[in-house]
N, C-alpha and C. Protein backbone atom coordinates (compact mmCIF):
# COMPACT_ATOMS: atom_id res chain seq x y z
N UNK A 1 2.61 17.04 -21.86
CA UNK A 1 1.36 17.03 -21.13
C UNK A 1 1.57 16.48 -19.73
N UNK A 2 0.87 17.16 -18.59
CA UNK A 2 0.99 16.63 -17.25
C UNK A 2 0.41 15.48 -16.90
N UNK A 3 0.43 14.85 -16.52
CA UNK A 3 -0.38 13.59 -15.92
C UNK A 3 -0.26 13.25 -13.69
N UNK A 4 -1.54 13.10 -13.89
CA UNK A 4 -1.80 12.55 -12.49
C UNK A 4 -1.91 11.40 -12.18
N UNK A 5 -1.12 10.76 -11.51
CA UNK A 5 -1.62 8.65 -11.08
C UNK A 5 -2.06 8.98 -9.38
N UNK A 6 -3.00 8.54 -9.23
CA UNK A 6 -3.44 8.54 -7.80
C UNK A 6 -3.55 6.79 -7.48
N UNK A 7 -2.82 6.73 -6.60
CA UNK A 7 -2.47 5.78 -5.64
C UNK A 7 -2.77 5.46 -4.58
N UNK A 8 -4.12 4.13 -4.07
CA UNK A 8 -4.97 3.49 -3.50
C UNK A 8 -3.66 2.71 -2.87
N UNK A 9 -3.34 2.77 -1.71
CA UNK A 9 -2.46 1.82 -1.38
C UNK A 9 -2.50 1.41 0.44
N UNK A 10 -2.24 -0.11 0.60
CA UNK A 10 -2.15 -0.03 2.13
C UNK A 10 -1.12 -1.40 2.40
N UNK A 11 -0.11 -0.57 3.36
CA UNK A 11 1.18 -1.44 3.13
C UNK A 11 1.00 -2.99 3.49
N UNK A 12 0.00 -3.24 4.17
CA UNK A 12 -0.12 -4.80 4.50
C UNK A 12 0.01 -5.38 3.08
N UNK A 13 -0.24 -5.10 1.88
CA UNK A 13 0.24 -6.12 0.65
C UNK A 13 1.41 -6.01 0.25
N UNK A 14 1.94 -7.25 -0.03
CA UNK A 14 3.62 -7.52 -0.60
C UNK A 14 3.41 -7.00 -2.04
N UNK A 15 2.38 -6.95 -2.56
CA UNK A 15 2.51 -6.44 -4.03
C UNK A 15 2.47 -5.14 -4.20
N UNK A 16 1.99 -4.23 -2.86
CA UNK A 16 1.97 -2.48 -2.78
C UNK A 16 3.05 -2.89 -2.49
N UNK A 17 3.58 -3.01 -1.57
CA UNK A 17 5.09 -2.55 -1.47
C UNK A 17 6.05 -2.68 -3.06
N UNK A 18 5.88 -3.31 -3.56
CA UNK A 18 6.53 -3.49 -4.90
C UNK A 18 6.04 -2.40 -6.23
N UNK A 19 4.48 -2.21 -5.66
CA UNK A 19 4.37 -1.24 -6.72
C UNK A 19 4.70 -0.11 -6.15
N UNK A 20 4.72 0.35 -5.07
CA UNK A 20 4.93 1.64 -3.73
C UNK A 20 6.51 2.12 -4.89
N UNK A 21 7.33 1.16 -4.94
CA UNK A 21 9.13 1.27 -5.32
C UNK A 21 9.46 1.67 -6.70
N UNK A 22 7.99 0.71 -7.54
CA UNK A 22 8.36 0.63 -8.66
C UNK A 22 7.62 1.77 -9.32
N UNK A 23 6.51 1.76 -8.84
CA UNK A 23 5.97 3.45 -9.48
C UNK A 23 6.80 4.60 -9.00
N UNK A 24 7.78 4.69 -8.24
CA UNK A 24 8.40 5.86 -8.78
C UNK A 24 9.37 5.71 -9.27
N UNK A 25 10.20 4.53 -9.58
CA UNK A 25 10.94 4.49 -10.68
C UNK A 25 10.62 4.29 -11.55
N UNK A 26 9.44 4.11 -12.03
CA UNK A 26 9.26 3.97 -13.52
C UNK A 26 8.76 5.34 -14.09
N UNK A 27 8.19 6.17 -13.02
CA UNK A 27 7.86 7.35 -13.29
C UNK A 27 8.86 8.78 -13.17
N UNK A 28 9.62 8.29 -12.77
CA UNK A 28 11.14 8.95 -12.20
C UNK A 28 11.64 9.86 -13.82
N UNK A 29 11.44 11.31 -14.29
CA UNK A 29 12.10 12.07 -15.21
C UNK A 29 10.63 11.96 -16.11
N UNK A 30 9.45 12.31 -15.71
CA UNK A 30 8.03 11.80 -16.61
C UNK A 30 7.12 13.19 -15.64
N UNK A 31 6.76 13.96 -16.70
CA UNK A 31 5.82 15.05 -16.39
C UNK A 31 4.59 14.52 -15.44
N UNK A 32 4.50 13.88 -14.08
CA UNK A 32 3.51 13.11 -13.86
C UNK A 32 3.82 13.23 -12.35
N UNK A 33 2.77 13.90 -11.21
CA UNK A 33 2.48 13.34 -10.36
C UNK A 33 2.12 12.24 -9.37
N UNK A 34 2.30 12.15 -8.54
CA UNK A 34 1.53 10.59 -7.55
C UNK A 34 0.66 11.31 -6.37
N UNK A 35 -0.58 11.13 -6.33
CA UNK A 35 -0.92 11.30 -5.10
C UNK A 35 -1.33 9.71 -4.63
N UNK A 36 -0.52 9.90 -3.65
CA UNK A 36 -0.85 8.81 -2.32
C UNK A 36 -2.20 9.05 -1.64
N UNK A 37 -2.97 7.49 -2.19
CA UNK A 37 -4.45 7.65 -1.14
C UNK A 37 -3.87 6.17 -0.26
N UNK A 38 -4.04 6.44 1.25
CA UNK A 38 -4.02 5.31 1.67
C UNK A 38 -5.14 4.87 2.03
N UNK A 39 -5.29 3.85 2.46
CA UNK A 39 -6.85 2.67 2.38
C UNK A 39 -6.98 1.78 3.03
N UNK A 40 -7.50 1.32 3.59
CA UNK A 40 -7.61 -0.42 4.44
C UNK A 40 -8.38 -1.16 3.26
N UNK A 41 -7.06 -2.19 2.99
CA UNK A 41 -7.83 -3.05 1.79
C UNK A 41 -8.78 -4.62 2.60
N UNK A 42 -8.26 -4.59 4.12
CA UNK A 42 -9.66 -5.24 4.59
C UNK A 42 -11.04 -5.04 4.52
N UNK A 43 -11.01 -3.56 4.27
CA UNK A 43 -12.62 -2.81 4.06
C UNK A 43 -13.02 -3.31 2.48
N UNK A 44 -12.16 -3.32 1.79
CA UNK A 44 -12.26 -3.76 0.39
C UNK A 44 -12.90 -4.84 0.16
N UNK A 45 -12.19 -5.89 0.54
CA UNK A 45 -12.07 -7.43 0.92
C UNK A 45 -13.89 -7.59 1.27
N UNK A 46 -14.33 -7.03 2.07
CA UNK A 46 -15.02 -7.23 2.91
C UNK A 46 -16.39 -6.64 2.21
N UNK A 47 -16.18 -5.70 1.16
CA UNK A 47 -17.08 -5.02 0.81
C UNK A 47 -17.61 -6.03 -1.04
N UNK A 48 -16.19 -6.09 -1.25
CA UNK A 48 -16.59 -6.69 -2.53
C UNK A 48 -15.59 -7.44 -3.48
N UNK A 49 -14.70 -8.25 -2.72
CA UNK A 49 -13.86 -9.13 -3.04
C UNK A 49 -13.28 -10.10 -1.47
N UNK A 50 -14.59 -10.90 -1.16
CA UNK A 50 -14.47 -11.93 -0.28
C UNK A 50 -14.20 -13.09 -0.61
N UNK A 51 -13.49 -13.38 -1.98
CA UNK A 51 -12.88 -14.34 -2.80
C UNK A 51 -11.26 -14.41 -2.34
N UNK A 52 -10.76 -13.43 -1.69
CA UNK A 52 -9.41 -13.20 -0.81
C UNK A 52 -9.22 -14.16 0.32
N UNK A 53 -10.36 -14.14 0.88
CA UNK A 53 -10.62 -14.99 2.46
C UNK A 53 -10.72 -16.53 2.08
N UNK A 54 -11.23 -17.01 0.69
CA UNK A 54 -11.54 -17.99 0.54
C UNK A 54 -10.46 -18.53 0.17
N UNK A 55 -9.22 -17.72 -0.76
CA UNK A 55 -8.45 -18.75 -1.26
C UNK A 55 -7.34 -18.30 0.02
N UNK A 56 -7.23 -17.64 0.73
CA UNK A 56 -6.24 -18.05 1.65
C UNK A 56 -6.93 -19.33 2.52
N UNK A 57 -7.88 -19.57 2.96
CA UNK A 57 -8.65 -20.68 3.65
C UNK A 57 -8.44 -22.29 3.12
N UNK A 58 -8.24 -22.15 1.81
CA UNK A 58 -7.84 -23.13 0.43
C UNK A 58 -7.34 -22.96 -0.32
N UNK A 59 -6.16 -22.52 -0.37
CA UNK A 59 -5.15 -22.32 -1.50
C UNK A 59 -5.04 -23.71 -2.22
N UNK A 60 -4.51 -23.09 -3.61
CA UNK A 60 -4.38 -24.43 -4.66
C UNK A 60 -2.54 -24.08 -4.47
N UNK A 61 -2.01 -25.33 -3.94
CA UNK A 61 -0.85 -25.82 -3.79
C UNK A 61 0.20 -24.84 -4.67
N UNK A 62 -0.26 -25.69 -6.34
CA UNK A 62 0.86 -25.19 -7.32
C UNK A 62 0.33 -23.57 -7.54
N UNK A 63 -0.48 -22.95 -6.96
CA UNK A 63 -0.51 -21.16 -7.24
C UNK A 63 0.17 -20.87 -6.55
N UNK A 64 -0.20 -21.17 -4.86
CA UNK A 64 0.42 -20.55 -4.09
C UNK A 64 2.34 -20.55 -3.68
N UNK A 65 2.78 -21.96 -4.34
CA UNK A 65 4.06 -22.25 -4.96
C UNK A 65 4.84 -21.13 -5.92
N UNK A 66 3.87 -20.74 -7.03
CA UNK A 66 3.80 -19.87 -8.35
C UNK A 66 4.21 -18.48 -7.86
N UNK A 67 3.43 -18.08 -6.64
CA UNK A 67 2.67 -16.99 -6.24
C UNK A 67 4.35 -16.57 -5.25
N UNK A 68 4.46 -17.11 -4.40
CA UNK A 68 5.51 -16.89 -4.09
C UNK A 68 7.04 -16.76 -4.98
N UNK A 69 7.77 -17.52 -5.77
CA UNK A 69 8.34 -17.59 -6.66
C UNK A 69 8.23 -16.12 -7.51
N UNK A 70 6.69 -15.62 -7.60
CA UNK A 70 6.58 -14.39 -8.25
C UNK A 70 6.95 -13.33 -7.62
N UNK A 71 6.80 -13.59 -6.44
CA UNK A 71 7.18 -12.57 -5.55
C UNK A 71 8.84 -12.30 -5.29
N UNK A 72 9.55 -13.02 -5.13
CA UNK A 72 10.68 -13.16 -4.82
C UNK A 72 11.32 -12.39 -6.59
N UNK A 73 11.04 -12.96 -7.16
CA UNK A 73 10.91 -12.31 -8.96
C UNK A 73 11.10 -10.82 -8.51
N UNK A 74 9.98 -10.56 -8.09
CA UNK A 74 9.47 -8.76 -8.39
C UNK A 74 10.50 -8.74 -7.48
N UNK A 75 10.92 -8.68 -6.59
CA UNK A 75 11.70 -8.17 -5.00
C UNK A 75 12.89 -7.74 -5.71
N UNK A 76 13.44 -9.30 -6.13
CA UNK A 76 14.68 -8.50 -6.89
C UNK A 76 14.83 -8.30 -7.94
N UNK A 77 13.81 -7.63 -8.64
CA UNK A 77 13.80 -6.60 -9.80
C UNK A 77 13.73 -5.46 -9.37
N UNK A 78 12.93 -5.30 -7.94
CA UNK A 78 13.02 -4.02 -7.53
C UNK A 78 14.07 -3.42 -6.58
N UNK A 79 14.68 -4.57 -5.90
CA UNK A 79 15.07 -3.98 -5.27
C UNK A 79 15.34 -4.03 -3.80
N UNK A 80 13.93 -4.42 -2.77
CA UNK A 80 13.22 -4.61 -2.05
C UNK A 80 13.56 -6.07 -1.21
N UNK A 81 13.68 -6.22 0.11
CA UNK A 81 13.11 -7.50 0.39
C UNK A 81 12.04 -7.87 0.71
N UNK A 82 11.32 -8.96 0.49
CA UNK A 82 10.21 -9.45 0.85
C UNK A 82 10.07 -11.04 1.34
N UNK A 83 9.50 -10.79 2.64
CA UNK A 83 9.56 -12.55 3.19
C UNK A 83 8.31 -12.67 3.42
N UNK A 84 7.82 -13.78 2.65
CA UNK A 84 5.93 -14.06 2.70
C UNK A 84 6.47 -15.62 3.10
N UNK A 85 5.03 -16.07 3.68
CA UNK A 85 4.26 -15.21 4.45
C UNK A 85 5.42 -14.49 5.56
N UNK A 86 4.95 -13.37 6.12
CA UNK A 86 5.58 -12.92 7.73
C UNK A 86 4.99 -13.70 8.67
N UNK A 87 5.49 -13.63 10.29
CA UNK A 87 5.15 -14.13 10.74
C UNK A 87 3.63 -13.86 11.16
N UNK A 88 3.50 -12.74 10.78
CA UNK A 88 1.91 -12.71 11.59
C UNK A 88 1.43 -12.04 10.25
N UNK A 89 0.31 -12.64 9.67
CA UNK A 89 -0.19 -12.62 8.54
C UNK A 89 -1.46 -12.98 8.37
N UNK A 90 -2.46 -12.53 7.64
CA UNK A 90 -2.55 -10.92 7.32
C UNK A 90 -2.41 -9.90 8.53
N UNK A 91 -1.91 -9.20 8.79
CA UNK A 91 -1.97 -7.69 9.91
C UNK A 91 -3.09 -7.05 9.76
N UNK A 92 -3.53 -6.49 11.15
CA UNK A 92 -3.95 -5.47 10.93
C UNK A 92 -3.53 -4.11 10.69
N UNK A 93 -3.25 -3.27 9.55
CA UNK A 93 -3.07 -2.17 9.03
C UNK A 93 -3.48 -1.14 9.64
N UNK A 94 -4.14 -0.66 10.09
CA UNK A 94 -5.91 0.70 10.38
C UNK A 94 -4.65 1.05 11.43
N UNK A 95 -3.79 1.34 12.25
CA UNK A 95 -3.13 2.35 12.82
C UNK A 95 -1.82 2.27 11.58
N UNK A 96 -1.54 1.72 11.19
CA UNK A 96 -0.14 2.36 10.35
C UNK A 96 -0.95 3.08 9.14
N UNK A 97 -2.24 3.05 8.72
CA UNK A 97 -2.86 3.40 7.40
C UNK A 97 -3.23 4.57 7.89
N UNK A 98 -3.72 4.68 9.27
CA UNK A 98 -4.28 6.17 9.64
C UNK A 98 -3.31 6.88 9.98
N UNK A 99 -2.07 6.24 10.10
CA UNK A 99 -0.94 7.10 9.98
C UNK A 99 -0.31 7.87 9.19
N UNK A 100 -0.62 6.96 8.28
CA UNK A 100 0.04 7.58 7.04
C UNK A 100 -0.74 9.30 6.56
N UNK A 101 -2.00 9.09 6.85
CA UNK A 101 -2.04 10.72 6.53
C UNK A 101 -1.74 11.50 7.41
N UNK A 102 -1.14 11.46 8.58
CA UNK A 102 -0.56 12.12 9.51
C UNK A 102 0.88 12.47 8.41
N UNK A 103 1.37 11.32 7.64
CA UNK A 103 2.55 11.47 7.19
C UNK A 103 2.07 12.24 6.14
N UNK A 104 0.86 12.30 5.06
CA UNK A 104 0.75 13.34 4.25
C UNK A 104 0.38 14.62 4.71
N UNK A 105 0.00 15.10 5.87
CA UNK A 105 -0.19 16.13 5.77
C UNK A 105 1.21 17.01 6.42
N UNK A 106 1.81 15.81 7.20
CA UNK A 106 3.47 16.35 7.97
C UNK A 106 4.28 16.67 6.37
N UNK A 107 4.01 15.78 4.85
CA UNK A 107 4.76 15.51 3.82
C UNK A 107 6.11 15.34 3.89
N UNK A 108 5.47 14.05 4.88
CA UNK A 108 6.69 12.53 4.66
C UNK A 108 5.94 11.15 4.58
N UNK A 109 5.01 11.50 3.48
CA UNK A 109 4.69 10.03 3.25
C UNK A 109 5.58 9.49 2.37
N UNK A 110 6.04 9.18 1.72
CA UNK A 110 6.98 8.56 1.27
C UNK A 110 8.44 7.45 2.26
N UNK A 111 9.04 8.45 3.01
CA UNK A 111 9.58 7.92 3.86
C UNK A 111 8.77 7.14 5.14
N UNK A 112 7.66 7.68 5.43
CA UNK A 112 6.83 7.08 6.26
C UNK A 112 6.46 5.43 5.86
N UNK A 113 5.67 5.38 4.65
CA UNK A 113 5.35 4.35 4.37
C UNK A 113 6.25 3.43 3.51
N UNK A 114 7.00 3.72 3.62
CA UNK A 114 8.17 2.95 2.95
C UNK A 114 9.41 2.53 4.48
N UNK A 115 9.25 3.21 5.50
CA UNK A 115 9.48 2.20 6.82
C UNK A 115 8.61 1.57 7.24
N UNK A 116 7.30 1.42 7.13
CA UNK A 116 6.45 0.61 7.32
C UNK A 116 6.00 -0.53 6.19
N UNK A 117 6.46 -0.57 5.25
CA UNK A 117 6.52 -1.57 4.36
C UNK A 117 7.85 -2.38 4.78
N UNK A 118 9.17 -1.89 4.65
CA UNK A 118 10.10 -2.55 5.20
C UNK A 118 10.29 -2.99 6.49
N UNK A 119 9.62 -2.61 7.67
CA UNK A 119 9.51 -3.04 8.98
C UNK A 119 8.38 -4.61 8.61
N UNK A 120 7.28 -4.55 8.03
CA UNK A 120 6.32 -5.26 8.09
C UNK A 120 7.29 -6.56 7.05
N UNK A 121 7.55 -6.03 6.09
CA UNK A 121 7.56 -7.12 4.69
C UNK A 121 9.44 -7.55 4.69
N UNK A 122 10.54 -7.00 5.05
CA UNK A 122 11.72 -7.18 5.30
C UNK A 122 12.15 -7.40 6.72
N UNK A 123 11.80 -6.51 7.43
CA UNK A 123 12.43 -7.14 9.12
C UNK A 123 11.35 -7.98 9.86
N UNK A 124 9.97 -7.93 9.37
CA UNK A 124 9.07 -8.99 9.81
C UNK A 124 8.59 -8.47 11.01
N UNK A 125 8.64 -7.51 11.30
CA UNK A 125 8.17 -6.79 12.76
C UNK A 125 6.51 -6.69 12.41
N UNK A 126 5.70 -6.70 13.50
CA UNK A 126 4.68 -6.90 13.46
C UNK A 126 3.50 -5.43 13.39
N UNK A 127 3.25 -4.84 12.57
CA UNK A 127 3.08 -3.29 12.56
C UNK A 127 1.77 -2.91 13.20
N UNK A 128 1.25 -4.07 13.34
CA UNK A 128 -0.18 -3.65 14.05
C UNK A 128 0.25 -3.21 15.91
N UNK A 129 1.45 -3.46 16.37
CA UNK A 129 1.43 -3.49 17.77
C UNK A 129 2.32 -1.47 17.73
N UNK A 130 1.82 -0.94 19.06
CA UNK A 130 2.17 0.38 18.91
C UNK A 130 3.71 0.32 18.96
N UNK A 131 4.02 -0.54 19.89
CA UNK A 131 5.82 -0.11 20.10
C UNK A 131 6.38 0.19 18.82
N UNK A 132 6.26 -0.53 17.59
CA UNK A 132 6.52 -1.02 16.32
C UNK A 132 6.42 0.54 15.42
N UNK A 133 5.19 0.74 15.65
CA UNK A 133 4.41 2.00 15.07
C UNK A 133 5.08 3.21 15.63
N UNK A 134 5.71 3.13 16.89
CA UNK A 134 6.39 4.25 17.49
C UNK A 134 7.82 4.38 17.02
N UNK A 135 8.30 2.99 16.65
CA UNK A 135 9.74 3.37 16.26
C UNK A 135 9.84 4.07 14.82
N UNK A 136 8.97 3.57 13.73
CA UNK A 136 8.51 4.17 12.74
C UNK A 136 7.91 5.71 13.04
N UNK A 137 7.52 6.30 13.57
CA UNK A 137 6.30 7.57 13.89
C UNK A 137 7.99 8.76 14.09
N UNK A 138 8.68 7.93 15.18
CA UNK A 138 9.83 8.64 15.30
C UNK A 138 11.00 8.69 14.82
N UNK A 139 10.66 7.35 13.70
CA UNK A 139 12.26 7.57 12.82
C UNK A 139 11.81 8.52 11.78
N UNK A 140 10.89 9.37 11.01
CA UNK A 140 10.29 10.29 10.13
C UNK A 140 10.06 11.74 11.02
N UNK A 141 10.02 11.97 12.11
CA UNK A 141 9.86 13.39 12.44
C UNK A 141 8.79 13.27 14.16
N UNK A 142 7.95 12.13 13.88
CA UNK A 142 6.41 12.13 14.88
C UNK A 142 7.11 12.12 16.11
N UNK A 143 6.49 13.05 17.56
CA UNK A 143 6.88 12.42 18.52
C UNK A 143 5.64 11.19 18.37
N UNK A 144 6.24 10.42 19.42
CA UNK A 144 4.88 9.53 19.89
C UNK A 144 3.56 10.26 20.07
N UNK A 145 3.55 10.85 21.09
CA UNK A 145 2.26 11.22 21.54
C UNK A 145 1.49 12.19 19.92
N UNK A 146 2.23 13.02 19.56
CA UNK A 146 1.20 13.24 18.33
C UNK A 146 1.03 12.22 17.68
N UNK A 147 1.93 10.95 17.04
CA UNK A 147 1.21 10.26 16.14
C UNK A 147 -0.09 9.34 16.56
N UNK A 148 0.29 8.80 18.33
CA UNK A 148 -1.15 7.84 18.51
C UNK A 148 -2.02 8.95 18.67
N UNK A 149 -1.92 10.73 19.51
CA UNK A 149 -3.58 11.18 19.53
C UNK A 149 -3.69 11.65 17.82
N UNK A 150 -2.97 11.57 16.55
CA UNK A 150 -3.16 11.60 15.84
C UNK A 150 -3.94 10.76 15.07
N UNK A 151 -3.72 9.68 14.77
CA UNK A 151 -4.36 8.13 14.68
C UNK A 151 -5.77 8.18 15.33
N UNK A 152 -5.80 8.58 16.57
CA UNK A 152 -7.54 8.61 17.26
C UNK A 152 -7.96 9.45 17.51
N UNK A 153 -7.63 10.30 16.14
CA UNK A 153 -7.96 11.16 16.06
C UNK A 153 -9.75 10.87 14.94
N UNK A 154 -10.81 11.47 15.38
CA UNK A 154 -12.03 11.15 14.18
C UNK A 154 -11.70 12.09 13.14
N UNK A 155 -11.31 12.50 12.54
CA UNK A 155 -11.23 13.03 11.14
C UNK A 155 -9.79 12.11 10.81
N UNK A 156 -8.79 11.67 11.39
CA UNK A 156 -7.88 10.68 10.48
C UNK A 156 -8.88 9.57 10.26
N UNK A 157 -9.77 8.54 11.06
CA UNK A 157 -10.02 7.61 10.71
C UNK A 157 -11.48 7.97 9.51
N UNK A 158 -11.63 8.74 9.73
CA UNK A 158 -12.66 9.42 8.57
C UNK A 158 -12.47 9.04 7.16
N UNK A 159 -10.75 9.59 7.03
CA UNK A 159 -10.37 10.31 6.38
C UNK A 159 -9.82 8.73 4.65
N UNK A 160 -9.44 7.76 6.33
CA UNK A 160 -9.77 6.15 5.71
C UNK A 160 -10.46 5.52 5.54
N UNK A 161 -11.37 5.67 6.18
CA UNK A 161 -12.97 5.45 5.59
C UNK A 161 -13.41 6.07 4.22
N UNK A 162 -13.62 7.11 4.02
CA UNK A 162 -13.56 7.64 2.36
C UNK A 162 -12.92 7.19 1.44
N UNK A 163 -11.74 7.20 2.04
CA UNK A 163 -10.77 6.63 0.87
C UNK A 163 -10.93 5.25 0.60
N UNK A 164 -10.73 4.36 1.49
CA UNK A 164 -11.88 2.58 1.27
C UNK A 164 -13.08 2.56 0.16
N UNK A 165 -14.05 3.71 0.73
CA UNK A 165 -15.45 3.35 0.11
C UNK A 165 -14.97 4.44 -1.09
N UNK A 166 -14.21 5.28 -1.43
CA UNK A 166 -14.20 6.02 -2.55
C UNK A 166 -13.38 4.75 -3.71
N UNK A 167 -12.28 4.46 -3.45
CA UNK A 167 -11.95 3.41 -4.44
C UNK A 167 -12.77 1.89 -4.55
N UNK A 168 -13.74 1.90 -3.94
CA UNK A 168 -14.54 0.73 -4.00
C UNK A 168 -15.69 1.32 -5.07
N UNK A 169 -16.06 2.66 -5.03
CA UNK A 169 -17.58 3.12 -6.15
C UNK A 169 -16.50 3.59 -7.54
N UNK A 170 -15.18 3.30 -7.06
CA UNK A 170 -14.62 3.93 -8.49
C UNK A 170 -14.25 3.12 -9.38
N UNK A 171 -14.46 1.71 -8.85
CA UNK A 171 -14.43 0.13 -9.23
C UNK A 171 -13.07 -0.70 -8.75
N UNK A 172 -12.64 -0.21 -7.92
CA UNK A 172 -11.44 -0.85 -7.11
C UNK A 172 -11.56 -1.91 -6.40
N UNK A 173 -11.05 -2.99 -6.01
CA UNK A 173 -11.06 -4.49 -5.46
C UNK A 173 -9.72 -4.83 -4.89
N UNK A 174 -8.59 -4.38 -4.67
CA UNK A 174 -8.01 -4.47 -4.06
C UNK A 174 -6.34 -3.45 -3.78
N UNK A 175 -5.71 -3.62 -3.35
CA UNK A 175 -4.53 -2.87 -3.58
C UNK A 175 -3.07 -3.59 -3.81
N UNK A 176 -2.67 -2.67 -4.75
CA UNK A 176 -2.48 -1.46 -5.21
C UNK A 176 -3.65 -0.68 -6.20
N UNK A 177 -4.80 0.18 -6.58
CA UNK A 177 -5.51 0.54 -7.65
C UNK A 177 -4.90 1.88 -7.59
N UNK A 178 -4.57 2.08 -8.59
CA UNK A 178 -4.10 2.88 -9.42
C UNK A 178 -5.16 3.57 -10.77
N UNK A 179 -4.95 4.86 -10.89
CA UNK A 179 -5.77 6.02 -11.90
C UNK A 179 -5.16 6.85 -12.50
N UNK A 180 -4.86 6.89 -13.68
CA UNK A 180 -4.10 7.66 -14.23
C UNK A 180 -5.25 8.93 -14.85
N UNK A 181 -5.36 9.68 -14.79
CA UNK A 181 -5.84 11.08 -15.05
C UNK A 181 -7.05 10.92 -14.79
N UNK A 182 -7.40 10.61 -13.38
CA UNK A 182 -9.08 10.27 -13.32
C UNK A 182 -9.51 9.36 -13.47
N UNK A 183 -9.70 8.44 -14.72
CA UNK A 183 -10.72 7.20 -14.70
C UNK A 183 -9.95 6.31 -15.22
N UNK A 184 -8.77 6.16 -15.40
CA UNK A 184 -8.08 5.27 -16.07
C UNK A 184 -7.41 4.21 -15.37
N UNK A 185 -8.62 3.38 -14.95
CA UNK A 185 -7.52 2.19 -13.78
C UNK A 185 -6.82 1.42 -14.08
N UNK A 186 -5.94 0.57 -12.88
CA UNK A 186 -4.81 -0.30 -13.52
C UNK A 186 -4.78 -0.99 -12.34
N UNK A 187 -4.28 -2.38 -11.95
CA UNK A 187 -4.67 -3.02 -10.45
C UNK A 187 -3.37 -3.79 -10.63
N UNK A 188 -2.44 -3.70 -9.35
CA UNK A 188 -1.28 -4.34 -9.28
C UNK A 188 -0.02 -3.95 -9.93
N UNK A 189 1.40 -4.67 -8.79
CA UNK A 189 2.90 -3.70 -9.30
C UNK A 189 2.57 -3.96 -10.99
N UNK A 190 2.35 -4.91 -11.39
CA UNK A 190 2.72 -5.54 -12.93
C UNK A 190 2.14 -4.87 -13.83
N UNK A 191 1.03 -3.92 -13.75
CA UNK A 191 0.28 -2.99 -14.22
C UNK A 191 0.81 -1.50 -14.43
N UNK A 192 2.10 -1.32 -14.00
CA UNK A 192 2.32 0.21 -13.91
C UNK A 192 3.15 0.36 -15.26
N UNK A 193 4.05 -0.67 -15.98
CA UNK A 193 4.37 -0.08 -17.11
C UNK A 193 3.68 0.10 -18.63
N UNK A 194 2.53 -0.94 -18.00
CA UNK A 194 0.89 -0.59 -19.08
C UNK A 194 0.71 0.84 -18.91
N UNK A 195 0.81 1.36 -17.64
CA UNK A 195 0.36 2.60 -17.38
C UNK A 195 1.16 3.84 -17.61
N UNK A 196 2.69 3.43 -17.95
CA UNK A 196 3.27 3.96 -18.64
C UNK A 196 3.53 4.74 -19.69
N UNK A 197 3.23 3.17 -20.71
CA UNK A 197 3.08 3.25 -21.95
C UNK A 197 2.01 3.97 -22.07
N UNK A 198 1.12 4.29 -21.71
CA UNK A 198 -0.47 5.12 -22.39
C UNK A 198 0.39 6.33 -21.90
N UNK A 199 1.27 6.75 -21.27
CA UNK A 199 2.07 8.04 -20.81
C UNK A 199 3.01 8.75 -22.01
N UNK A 200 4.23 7.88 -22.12
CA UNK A 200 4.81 8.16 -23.31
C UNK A 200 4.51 7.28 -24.62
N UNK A 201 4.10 6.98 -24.94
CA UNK A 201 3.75 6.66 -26.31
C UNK A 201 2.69 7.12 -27.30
């Protein structure tokens, strides 16, 4: 049987990037698609999980201790480096996110957003600034000038707007959200071999 996982993702989280790696290796030789939705999970945040803002404002010591430690865990299970915090933290996303469907409809999202996870979360480069966004735009295929009049472009930023408020009415709260054949959600990397198992078993 075929299966579809559609993928809510926006690279500013260290935990998309981990699920970004690990959902396709875990899905790697498995009758099963991925469609990539990208998203601004600030719109999220903002819409209906403003409990994000609060505990970065007040973190509890021994989580955020925990929290890191976990991270470094997943990195090298996957693979991946990851240095939290980066220096400039949280980013703004909304030009590398409206990029990215420039990269799905060019079909190089994959390589697209997977230099922009590793520019942001391994070399620490700052992805909200264009120079950054240009070396990325042109290491995948973009000249410059199509990817920024691409980006401001009104049907790309549209196009992230839907996708925000569509995984927010579908009961989504943050990213990575994940759907396996339609309604079947799953939230975070640590969630994908739950999502597995309902696959082959």
């Amino acid at each position: 049987m075929s299966h579809r996982i559609e993928c809510f993702f926006d690279c500013s989280s260290p935990w998309t990037y981990l699920a970004f790696e690990y959902l396709q290796t875990r899905m790697a030789g498995l009758d099963v698609s991925i469609e990539w939705r990208p998203i601004l999970v600030g719109g999220i945040f903002n819409t209906v999980n403003p409990s994000v803002y609060q505990s970065r404002e007040t973190p509890v010591p021994l989580k955020a201790a925990y929290m890191r430690k976990d991270l470094a865990d997943w990195a090298r299970l996957v693979g991946i480096g990851i240095h939290f915090p980066p220096p400039v933290f949280p980013v703004n996303s909304v030009k590398a996110m409206r990029g990215a469907y420039l990269a799905i409809d060019r079909g190089c999202l994959v390589p697209y957003a997977r230099a922009v996870f590793k520019s942001y979360w391994t070399e620490l480069v700052d992805i909200s600034q264009d120079a950054a966004l240009a070396d990325i735009a042109t290491s995948v295929g973009f000249t410059r000038e199509e990817f920024f009049d691409g980006i401001a472009s009104a049907s790309c930023k549209e196009r992230l707007r839907q996708a925000t408020e569509e995984v927010v009415a579908r009961g989504g709260f943050g990213s990575p959200t994940l759907f396996l054949d339609g309604d079947d959600m799953y939230f975070g990397n640590d969630r994908i071999d739950l999502m597995r198992s309902r696959i082959t078993l």
